[in-house]
C-alpha atoms as a PDB file:
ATOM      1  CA  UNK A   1      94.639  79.467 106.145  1.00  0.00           C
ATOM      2  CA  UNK A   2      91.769  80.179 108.333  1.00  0.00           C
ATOM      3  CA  UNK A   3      90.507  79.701 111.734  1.00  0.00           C
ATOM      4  CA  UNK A   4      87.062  79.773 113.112  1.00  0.00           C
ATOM      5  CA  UNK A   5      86.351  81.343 116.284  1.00  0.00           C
ATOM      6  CA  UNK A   6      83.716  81.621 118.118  1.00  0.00           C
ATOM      7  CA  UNK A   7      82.216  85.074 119.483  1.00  0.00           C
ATOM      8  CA  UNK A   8      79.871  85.230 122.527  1.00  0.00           C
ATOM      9  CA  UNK A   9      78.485  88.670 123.015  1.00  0.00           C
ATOM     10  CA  UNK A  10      77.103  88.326 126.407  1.00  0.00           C
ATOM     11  CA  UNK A  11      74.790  90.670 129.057  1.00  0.00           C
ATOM     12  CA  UNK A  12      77.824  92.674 130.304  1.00  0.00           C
ATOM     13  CA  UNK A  13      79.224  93.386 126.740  1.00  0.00           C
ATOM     14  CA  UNK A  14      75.783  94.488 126.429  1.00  0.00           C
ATOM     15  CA  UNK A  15      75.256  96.504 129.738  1.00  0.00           C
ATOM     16  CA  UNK A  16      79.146  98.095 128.753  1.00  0.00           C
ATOM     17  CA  UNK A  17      79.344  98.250 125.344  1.00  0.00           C
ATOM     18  CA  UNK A  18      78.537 101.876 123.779  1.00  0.00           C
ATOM     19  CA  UNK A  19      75.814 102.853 121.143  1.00  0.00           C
ATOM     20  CA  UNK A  20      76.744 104.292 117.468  1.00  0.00           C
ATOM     21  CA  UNK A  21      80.647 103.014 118.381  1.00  0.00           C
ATOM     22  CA  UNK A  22      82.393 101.109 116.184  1.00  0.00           C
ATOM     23  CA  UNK A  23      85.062  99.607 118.359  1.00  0.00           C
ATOM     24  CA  UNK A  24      83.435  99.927 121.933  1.00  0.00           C
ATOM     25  CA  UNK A  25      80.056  98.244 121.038  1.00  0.00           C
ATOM     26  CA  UNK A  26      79.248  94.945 122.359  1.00  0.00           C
ATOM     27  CA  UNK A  27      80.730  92.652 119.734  1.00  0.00           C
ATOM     28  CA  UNK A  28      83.504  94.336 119.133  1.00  0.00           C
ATOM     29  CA  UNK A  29      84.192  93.795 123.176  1.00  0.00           C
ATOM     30  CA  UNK A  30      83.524  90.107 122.954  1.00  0.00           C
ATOM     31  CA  UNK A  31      85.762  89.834 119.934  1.00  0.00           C
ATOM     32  CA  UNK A  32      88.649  91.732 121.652  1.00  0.00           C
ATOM     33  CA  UNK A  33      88.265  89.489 124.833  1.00  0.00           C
ATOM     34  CA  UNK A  34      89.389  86.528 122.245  1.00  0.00           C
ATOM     35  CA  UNK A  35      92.889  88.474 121.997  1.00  0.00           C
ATOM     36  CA  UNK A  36      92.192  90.732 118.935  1.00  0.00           C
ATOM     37  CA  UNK A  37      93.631  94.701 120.145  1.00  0.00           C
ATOM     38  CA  UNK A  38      92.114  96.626 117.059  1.00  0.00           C
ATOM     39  CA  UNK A  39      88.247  95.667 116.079  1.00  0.00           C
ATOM     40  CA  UNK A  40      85.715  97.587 114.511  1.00  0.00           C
ATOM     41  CA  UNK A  41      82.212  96.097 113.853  1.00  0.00           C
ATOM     42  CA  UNK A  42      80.346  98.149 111.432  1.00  0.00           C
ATOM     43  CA  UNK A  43      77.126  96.558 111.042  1.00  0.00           C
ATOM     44  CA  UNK A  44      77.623  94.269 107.800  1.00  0.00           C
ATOM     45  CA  UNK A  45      81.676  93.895 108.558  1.00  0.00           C
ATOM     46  CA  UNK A  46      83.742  93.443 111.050  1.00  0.00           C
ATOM     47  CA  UNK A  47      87.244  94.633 110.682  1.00  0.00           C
ATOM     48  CA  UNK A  48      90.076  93.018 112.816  1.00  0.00           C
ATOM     49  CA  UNK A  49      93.347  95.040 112.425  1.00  0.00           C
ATOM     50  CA  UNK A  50      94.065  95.559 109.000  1.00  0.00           C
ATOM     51  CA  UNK A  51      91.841  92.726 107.228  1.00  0.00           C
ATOM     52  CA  UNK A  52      87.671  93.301 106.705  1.00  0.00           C
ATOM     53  CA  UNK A  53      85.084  90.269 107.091  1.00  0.00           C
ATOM     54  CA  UNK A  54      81.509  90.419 105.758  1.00  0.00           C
ATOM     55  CA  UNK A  55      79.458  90.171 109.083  1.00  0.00           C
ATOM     56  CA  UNK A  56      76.805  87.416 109.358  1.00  0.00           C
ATOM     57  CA  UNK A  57      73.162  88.881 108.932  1.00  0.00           C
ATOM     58  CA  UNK A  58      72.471  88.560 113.262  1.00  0.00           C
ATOM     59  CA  UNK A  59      75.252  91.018 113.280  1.00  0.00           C
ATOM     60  CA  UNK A  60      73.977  93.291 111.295  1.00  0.00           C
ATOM     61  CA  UNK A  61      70.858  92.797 113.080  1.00  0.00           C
ATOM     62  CA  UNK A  62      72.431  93.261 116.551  1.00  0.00           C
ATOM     63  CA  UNK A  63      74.195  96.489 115.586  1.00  0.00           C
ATOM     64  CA  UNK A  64      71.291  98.763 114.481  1.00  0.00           C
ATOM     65  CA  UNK A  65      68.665  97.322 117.423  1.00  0.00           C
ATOM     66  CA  UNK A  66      71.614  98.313 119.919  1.00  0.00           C
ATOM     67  CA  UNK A  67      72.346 101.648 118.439  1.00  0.00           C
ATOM     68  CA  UNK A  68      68.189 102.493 118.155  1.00  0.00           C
ATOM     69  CA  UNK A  69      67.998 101.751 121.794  1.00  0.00           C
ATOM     70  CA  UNK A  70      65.756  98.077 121.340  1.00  0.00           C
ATOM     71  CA  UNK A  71      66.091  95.295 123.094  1.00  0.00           C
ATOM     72  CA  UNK A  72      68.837  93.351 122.393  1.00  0.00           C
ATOM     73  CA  UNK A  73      69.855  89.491 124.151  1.00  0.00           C
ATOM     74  CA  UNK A  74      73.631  87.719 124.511  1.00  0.00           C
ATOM     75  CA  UNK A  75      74.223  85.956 121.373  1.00  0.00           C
ATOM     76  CA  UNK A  76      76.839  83.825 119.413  1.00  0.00           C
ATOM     77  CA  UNK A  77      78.609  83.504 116.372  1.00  0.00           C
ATOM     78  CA  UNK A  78      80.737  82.178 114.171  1.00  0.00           C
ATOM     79  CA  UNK A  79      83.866  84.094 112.363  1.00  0.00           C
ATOM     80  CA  UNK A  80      86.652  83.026 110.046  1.00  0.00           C
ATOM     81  CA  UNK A  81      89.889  84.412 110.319  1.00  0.00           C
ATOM     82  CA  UNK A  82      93.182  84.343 108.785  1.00  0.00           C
ATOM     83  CA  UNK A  83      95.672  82.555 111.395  1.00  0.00           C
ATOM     84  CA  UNK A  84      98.786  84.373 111.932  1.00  0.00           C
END
């Protein structure tokens, strides 16, 4: 089974988060604030312990703006996990 959760990367993930860093950049800090210890966002997937997830495309999108230094604005999304 899966759940859906929904991430919110807002201005202080942003302001905090670190470029070219898998698991200290800004969504991987708003997906840890939902509970998750061990996330690494790598552009196209997201991996959340042991188990990988294709990224949606305003991910992907995020992650190489924010790593080149652009502009970049608190956004939402949508994830499916496995529960458990």
């Amino acid at each position: 089974m899966t759940e859906k959760i929904r991430v919110e990367v807002t201005e202080e993930d942003i302001a905090k988060g670190i470029r070219e860093n898998c698991r200290l950049c800004p969504i991987a800090r708003a997906i840890k604030r939902l509970g998750h210890e061990e996330v690494a966002v790598m552009g196209d997937s997201i991996e959340i312990g042991t188990v990988d997830f294709e990224a949606p495309p305003e991910v992907d999108a995020f992650v190489e703006a924010f790593d080149a230094f652009r502009p970049v604005q608190p956004f939402a999304f949508d994830l499916e996990i496995p529960r458990g």
